[in-house]
Protein backbone atom coordinates (compact mmCIF):
# COMPACT_ATOMS: atom_id res chain seq x y z
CA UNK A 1 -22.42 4.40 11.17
CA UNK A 2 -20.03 2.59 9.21
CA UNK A 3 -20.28 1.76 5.55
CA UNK A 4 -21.37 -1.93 5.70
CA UNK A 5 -24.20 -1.03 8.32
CA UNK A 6 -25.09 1.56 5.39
CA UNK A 7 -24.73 -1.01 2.62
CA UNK A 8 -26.55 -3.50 5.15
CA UNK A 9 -29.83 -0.85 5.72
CA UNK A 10 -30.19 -0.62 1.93
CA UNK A 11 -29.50 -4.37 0.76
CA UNK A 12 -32.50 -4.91 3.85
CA UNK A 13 -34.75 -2.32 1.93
CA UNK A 14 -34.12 -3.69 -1.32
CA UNK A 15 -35.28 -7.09 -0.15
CA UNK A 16 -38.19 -5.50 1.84
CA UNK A 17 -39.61 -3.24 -1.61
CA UNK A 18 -38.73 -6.31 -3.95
CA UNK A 19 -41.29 -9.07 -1.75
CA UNK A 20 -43.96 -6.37 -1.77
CA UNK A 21 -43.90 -5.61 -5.47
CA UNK A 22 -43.69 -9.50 -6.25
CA UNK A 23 -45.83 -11.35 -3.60
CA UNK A 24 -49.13 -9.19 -4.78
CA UNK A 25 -47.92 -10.07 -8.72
CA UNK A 26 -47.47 -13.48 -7.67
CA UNK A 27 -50.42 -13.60 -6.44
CA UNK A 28 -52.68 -12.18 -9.10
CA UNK A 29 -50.62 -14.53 -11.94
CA UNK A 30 -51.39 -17.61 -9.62
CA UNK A 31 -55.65 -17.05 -9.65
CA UNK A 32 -54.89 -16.11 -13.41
CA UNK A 33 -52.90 -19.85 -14.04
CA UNK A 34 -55.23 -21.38 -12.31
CA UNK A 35 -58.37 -20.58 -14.01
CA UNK A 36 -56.32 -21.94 -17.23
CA UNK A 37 -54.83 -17.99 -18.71
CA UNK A 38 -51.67 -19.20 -20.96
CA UNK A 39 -50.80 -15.70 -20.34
CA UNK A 40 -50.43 -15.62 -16.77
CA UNK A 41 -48.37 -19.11 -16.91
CA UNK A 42 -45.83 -17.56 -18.75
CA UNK A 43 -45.65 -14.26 -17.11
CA UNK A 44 -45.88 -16.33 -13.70
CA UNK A 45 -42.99 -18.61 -14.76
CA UNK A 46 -40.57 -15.45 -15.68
CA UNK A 47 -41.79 -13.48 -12.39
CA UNK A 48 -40.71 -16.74 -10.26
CA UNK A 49 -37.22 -17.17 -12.41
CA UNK A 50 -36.77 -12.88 -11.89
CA UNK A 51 -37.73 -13.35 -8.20
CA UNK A 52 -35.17 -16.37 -8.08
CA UNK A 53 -31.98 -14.64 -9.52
CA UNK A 54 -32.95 -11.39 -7.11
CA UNK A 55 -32.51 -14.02 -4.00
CA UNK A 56 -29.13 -15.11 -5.40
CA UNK A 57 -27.70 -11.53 -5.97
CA UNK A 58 -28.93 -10.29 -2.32
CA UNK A 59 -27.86 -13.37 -0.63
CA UNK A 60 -24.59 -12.79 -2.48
CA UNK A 61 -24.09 -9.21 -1.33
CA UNK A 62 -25.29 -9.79 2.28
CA UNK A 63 -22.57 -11.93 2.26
CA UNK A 64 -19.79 -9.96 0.84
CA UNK A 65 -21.26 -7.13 3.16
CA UNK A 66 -20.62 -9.39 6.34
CA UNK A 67 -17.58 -11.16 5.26
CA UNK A 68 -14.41 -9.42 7.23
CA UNK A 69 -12.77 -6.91 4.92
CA UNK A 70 -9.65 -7.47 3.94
CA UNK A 71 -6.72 -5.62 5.62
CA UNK A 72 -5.17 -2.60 3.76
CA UNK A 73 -2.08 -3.84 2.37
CA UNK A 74 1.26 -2.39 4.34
CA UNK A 75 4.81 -2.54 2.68
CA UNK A 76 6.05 -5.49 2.10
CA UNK A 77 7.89 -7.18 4.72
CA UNK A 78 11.51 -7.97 3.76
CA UNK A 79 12.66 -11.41 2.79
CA UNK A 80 15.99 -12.62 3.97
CA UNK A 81 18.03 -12.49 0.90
CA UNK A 82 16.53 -8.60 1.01
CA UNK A 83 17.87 -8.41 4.43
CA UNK A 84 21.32 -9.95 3.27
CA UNK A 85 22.07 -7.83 0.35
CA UNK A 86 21.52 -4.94 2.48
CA UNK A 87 23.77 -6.35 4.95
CA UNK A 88 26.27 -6.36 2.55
CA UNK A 89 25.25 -2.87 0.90
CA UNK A 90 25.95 -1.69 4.58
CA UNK A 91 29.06 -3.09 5.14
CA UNK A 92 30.57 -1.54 1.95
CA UNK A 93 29.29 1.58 3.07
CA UNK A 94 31.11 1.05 6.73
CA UNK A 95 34.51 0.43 4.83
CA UNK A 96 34.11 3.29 2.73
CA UNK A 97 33.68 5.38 5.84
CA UNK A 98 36.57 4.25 7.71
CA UNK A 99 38.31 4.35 4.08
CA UNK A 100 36.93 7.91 3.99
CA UNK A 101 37.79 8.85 7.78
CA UNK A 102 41.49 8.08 7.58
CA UNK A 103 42.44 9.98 4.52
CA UNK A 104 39.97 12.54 3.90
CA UNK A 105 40.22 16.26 5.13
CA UNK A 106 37.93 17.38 7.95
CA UNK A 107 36.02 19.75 5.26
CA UNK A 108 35.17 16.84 3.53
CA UNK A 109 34.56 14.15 5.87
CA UNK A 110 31.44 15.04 8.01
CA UNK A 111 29.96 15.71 4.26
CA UNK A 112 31.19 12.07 3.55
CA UNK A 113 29.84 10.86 6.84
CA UNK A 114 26.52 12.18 5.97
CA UNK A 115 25.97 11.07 2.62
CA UNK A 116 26.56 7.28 3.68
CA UNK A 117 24.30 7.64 6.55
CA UNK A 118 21.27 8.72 4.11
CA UNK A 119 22.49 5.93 1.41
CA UNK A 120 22.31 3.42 4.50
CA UNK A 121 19.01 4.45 5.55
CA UNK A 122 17.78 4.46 1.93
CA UNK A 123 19.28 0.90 1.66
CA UNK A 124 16.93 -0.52 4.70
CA UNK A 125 13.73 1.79 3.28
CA UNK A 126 13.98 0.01 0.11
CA UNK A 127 15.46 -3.65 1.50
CA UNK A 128 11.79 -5.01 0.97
CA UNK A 129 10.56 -3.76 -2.23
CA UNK A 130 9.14 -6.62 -4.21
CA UNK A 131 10.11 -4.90 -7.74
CA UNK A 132 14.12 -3.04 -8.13
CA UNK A 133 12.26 0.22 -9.22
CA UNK A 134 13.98 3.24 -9.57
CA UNK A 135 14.49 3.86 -5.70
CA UNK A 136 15.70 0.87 -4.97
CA UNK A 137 18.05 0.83 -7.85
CA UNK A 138 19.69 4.12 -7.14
CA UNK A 139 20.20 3.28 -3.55
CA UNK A 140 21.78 0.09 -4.54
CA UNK A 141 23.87 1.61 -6.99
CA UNK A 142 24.88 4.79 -4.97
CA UNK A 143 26.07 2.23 -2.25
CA UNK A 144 28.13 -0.26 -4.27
CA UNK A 145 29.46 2.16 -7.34
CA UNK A 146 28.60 5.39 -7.27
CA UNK A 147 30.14 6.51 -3.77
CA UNK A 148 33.38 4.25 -4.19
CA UNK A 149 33.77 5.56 -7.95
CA UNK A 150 33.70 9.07 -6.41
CA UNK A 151 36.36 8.34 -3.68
CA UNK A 152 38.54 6.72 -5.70
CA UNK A 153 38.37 9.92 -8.38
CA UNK A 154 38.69 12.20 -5.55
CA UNK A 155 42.03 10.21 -4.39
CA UNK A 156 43.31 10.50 -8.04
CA UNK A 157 43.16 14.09 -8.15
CA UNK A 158 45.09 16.40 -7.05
CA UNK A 159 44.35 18.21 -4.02
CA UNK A 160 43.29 21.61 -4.73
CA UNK A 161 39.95 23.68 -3.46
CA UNK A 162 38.09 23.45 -6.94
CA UNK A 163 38.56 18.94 -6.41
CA UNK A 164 37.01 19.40 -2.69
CA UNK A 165 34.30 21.63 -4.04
CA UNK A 166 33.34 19.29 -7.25
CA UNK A 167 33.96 16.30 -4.39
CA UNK A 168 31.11 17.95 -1.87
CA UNK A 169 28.77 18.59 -4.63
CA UNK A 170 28.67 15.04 -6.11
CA UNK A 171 28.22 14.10 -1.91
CA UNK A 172 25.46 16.48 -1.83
CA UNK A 173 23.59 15.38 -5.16
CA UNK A 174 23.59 11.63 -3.81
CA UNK A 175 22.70 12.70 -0.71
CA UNK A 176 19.81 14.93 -1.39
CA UNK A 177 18.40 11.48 -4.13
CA UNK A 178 19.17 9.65 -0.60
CA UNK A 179 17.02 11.73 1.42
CA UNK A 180 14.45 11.81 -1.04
CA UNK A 181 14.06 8.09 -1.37
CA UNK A 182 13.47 7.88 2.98
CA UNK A 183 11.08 11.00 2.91
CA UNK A 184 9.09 8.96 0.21
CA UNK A 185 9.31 5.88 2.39
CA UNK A 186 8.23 7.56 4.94
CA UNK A 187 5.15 9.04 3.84
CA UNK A 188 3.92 5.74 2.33
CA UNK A 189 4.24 3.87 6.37
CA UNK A 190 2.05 7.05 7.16
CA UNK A 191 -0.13 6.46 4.37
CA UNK A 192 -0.77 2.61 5.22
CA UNK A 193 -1.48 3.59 9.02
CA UNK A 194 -3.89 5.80 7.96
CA UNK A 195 -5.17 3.31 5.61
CA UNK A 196 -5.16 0.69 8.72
CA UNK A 197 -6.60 3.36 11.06
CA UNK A 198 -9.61 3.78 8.65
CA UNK A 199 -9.94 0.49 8.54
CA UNK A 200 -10.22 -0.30 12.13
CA UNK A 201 -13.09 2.15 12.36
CA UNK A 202 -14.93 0.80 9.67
CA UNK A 203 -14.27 -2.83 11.88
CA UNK A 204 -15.06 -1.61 15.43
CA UNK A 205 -16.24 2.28 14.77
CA UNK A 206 -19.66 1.47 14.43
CA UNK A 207 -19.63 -1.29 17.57
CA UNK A 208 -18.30 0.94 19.84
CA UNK A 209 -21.29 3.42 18.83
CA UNK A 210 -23.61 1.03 19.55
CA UNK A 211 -22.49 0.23 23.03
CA UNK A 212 -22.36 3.49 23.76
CA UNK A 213 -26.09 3.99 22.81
CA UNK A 214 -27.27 1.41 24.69
């Protein structure tokens, strides 16, 4: 049974306790105003104004209780200037690859190659954040500074085995942030389907049980 039927059962029980404490005091203040008790005018007057404000607060959670729950809020859909600056983000990246392809040696390249393919995908995992927070922000930055700063270094040096080993290290540092930022993204989509599947139970769960039982 699903937690509104639960909260449904009680609110009924509440109702059904609460009209056979105050009928029976209604009752007895009503003979007691009418045979002229000052007493039992007052008390009757309070009992009615009680009984009045109990109606209003189980009327309003019966309704809240039947109302359709909100859904579970999922990521937030990118807007199109989102979608454009990653466009953009992307095609830097692209250049920087072909950039990277023609002049770079094979020991470096397929580490090059890798570490723009995480940036990219960390670019579209973070395309519709509402906020820049700090995963946004270093995906942005590793795609339009950081990774052309580092090639053009790289370029400036001389070629020696201690430049391609300080050049794969910076690649793997980004990379590994990169990687980080989609495994994050990742398990917040699994997070808000779980939060959606939950959801759906508490919807239809408790419908479906009911049909079966009949």
């Amino acid at each position: 049974m699903g937690r509104r039927a639960l909260g449904l059962a009680a609110l009924v029980l509440q109702s059904v306790l609460g009209v056979l404490v105050v009928v029976p005091i209604l009752v007895v203040l009503g003979i007691g105003t009418a045979l002229g008790v000052h007493a039992a005018a007052w008390l009757l007057g309070l009992t009615l104004l009680l009984a009045l404000l109990g109606l209003v607060r189980t009327v309003i959670r019966g309704a809240r209780l039947l109302s359709p729950q909100r859904l579970p809020d999922a990521i937030a859909k990118p807007d199109v200037p989102a979608l454009a600056r990653v466009a953009d983000d992307e095609a830097r990246l692209l250049a920087l690859l072909r950039s990277g392809e023609r002049t770079l040696p094979a020991a470096t390249r397929s580490a090059l190659h890798a570490t723009v393919s995480a940036t990219r995908d960390a670019l579209r995992a973070t395309a519709g954040d509402v906020t820049l927070g700090r995963d946004a922000f270093d995906a942005r930055q590793a795609a339009r500074e950081d990774l052309p700063a580092l090639l053009r270094t790289y370029h400036a040096a001389p070629h020696t085995p201690e430049t391609d080993r300080l050049f794969l290290a910076q690649l793997a540092l980004i990379e590994r942030r990169m990687r980080g930022i989609i495994q994050a993204r990742q398990a917040q989509q699994v997070r808000a389907l779980e939060a959606q599947r939950r959801y759906l139970e508490s919807k239809y769960g408790e419908r479906e049980e009911a049909q079966v039982r009949r």
